[in-house]
Protein backbone atom coordinates (compact mmCIF):
# COMPACT_ATOMS: atom_id res chain seq x y z
CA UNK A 1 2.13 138.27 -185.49
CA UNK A 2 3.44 141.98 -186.65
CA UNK A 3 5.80 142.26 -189.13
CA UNK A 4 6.34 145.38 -190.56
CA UNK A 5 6.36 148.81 -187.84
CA UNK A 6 6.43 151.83 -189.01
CA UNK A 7 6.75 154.66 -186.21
CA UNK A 8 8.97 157.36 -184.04
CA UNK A 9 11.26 156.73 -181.92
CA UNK A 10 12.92 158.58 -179.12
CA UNK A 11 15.72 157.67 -176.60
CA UNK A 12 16.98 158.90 -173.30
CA UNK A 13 19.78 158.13 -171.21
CA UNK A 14 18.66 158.70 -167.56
CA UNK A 15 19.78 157.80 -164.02
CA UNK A 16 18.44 154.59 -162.10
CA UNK A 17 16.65 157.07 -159.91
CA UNK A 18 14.82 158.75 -163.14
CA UNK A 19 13.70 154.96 -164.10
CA UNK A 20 12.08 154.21 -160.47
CA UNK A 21 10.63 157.61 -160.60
CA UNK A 22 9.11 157.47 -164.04
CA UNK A 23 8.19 153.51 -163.98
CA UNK A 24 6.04 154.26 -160.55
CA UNK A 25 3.70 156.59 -162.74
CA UNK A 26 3.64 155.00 -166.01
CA UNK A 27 1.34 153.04 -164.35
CA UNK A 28 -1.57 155.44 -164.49
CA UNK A 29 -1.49 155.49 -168.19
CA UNK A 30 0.10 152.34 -168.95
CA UNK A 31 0.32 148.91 -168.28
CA UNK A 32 3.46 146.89 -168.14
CA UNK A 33 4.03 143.73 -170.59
CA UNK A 34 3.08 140.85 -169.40
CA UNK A 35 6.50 139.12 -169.74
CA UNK A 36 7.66 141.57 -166.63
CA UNK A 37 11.68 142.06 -167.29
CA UNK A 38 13.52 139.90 -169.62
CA UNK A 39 16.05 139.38 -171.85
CA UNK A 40 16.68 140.86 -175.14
CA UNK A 41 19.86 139.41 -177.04
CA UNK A 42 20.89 140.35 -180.68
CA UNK A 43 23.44 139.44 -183.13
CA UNK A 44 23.67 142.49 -185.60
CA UNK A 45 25.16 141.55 -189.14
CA UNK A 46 28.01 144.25 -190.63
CA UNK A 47 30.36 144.05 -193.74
CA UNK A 48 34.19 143.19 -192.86
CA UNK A 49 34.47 147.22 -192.46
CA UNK A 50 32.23 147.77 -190.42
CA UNK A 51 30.59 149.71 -192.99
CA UNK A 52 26.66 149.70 -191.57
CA UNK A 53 27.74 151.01 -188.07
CA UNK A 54 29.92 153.59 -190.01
CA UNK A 55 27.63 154.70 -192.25
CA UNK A 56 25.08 154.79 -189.70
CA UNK A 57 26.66 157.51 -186.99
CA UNK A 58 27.23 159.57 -189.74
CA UNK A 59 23.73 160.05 -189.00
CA UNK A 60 22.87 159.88 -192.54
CA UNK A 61 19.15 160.98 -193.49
CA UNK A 62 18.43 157.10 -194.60
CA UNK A 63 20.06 154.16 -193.05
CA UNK A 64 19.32 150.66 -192.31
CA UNK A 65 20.85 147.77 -190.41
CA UNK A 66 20.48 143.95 -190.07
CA UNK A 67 20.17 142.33 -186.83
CA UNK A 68 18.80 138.97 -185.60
CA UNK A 69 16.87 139.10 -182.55
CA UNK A 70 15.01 136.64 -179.17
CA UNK A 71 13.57 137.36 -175.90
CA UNK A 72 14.05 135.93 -172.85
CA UNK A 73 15.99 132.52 -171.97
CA UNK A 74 16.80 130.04 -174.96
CA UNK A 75 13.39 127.19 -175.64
CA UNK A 76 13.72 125.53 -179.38
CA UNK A 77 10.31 126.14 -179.79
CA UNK A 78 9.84 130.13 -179.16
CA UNK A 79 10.33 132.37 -182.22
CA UNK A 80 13.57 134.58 -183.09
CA UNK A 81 13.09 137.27 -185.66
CA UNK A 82 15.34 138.51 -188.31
CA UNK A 83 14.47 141.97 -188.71
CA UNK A 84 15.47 145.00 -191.44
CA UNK A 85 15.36 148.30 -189.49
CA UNK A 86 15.44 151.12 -191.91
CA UNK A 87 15.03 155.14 -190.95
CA UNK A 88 14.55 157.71 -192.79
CA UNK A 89 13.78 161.67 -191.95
CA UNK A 90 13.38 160.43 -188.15
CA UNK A 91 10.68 157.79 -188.71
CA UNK A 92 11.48 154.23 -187.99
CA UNK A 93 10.22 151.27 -190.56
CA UNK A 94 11.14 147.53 -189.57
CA UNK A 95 10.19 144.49 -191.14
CA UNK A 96 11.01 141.04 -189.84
CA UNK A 97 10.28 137.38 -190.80
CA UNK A 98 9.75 134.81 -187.57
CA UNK A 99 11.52 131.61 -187.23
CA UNK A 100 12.06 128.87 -184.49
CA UNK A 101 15.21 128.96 -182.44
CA UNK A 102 15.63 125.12 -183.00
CA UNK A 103 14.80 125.63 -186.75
CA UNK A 104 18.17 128.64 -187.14
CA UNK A 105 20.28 125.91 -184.64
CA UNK A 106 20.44 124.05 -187.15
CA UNK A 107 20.54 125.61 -190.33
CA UNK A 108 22.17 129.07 -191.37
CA UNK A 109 20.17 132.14 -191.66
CA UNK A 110 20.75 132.62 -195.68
CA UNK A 111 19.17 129.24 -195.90
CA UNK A 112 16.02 130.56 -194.26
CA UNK A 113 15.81 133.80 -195.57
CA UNK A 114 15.79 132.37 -199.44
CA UNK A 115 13.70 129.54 -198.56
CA UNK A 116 10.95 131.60 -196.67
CA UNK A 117 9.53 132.74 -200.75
CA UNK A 118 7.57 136.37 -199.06
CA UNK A 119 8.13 139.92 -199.88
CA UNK A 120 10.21 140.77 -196.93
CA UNK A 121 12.29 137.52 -197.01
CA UNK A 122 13.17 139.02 -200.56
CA UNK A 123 14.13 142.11 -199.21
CA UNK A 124 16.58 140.62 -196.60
CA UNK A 125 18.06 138.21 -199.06
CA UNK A 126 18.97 141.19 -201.32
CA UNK A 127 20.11 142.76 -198.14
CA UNK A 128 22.62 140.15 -197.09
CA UNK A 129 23.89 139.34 -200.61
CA UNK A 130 24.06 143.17 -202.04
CA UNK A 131 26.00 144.31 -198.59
CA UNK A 132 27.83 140.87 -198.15
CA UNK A 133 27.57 140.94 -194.45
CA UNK A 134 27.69 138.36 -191.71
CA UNK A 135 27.17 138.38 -187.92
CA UNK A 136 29.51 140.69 -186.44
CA UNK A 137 28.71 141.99 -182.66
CA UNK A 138 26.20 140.33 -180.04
CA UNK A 139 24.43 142.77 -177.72
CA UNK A 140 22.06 141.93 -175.12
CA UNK A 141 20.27 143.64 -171.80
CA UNK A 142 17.59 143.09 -169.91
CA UNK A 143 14.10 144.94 -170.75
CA UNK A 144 11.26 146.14 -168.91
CA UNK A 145 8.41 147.29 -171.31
CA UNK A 146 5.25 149.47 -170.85
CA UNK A 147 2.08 149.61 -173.68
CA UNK A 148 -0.49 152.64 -173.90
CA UNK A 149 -3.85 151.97 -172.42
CA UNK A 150 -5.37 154.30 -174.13
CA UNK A 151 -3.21 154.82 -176.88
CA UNK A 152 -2.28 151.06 -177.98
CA UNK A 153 0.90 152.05 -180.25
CA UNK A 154 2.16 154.00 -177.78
CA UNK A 155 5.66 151.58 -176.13
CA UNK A 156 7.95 153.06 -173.30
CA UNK A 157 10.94 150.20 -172.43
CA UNK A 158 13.90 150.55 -169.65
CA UNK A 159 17.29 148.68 -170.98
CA UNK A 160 19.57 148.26 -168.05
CA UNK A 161 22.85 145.93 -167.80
CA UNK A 162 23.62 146.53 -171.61
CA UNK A 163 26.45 144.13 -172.54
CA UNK A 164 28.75 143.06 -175.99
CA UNK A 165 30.79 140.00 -176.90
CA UNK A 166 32.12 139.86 -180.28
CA UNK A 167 33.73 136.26 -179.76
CA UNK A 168 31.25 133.53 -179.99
CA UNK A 169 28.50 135.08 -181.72
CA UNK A 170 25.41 132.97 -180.96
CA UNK A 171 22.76 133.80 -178.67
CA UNK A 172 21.10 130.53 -178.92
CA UNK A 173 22.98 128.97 -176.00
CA UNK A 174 20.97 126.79 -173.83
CA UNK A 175 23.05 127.91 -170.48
CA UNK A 176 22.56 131.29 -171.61
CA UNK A 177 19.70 132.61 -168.46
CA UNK A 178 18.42 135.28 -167.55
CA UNK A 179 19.76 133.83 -163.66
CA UNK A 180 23.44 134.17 -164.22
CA UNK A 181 23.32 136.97 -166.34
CA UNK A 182 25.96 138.26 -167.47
CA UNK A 183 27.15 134.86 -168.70
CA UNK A 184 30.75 135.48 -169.83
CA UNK A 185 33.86 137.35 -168.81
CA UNK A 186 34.51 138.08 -172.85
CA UNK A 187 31.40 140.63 -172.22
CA UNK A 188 31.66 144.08 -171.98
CA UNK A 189 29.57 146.84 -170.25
CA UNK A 190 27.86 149.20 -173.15
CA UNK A 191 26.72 152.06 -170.65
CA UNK A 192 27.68 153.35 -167.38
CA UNK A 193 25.79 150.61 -164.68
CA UNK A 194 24.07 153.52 -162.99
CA UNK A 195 22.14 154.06 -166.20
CA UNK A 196 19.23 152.90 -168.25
CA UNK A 197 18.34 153.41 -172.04
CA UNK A 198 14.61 154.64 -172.05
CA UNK A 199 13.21 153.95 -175.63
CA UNK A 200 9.70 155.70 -176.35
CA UNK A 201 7.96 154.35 -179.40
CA UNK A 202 4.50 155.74 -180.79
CA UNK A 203 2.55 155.85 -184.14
CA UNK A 204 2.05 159.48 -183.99
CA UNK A 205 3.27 161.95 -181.29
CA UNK A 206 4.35 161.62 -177.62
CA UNK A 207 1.19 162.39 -175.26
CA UNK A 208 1.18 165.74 -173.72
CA UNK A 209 1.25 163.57 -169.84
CA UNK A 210 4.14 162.12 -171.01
CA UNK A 211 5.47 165.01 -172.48
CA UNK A 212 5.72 167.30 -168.89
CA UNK A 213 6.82 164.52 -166.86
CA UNK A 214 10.14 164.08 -169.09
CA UNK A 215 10.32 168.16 -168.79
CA UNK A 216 9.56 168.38 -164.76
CA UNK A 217 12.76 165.77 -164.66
CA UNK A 218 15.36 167.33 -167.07
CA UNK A 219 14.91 164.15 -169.47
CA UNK A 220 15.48 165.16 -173.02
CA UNK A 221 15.88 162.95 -175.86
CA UNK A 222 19.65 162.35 -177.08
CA UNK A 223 20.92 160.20 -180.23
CA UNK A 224 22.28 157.18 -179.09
CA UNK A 225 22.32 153.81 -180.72
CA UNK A 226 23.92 150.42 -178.79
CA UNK A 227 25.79 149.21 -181.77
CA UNK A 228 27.16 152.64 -182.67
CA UNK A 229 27.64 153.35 -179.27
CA UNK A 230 29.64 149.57 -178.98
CA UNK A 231 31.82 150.48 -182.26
CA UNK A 232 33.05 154.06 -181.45
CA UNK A 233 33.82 153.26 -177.74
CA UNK A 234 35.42 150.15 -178.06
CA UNK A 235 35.66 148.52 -181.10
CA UNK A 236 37.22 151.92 -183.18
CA UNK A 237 39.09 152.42 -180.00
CA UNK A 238 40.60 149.41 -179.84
CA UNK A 239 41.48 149.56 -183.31
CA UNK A 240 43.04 153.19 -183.26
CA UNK A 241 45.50 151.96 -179.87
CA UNK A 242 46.37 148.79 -181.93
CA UNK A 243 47.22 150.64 -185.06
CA UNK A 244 49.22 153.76 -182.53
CA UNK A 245 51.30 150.69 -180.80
CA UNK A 246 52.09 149.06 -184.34
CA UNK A 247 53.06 152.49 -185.86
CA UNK A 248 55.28 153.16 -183.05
């Protein structure tokens, strides 16, 4: 199993309509993963400051952030990953460890990280001690991915129905389904329901076939992150209208 990426990566807002349109010809030059759609849900790990998700849309020319990750619908025995996502000069490096859902149930993640003894486990251990952060935000959508055929590192993925909850931070509930999605009135919509986050991810550059069909539909990459996206429009909001109504 993979556990360090290194590669660029390029997002786009775009319309439902620019999805269907651009999923229908993937197809001739890619094939879609074979878990269809599913879930992605994360728990992303901040100081008390918020202090990662600041430091991070200050769009900084290095940055990293913490954030512990599973697909699809809760099973004790399918793997969560805790991965390190660092950038720097616009090219992506992560590096995760794997772990059993039923193993991080019961146990906390610092346990696991300084029991796990490798080089990356190191890494994240210095990480969560040197920034002193704990679990902060859960975000979660659900994901339809596309891999090259040709070009195996090449990765195009739709995120639609992009949700947060920062009260009860666990995404290893067993009622938690990709059925009743979403699964809580304490969520709150990310993005605009009539759009989708389009992620490209390659080794080396975007194919020229990929290239003109973004141009022939207006699609141009943007910077946009979920969890800086989450803080400024809610979270710092929130915060600035609590701290106007207690001045006042």
């Amino acid at each position: 199993m993979q556990s360090i990426f290194k590669r660029y990566e390029k997002k786009y807002i775009i319309t439902k309509e620019q999805s269907a349109f651009l999923q229908e010809r993937l197809v001739r030059h890619m094939k879609i993963d074979r878990f269809g759609e599913y879930l992605v849900q994360n728990l992303y790990f901040d100081t008390e400051n918020w202090d990662i998700v600041r430091e991070s849309i200050e769009k900084p020319l290095y940055k990293e952030k913490l954030r512990l990750r599973f697909y699809g619908d809760y099973n004790p025995e399918s793997k969560g990953f805790l991965e390190l996502k660092k950038k720097f000069d616009g090219i992506v490096y992560k590096r995760r460890i794997a772990f059993s859902l039923g193993e991080i149930k019961k146990r906390c993640v610092r346990e696991i990280v300084s029991e796990a003894g490798s080089q990356i486990s190191r890494e994240i251990d210095f990480f969560l001690n040197y920034r002193d952060v704990s679990e902060k935000i859960f975000i979660a959508y659900k994901r339809t991915a596309y891999n090259g055929i040709e070009d195996q590192t090449l990765r195009v993925s739709f995120d639609r129905d992009i949700v947060f909850r920062r009260c009860t931070l666990n995404c290893l509930n067993n009622d938690y389904t990709f059925c009743d999605w979403p699964c809580s009135d304490d969520e709150r919509q990310i993005l605009n329901e009539n759009f989708l986050i389009m992620e490209i991810k390659t080794a080396s550059s975007i194919p020229l076939w990929l290239t003109h069909m973004l141009s022939e539909n207006n699609i141009f990459p943007v910077s946009f992150s979920k969890y800086g996206t989450c803080y400024t429009k809610h979270i710092l909001k929130r915060q600035n209208l609590k701290e106007a109504g207690d001045a006042a």
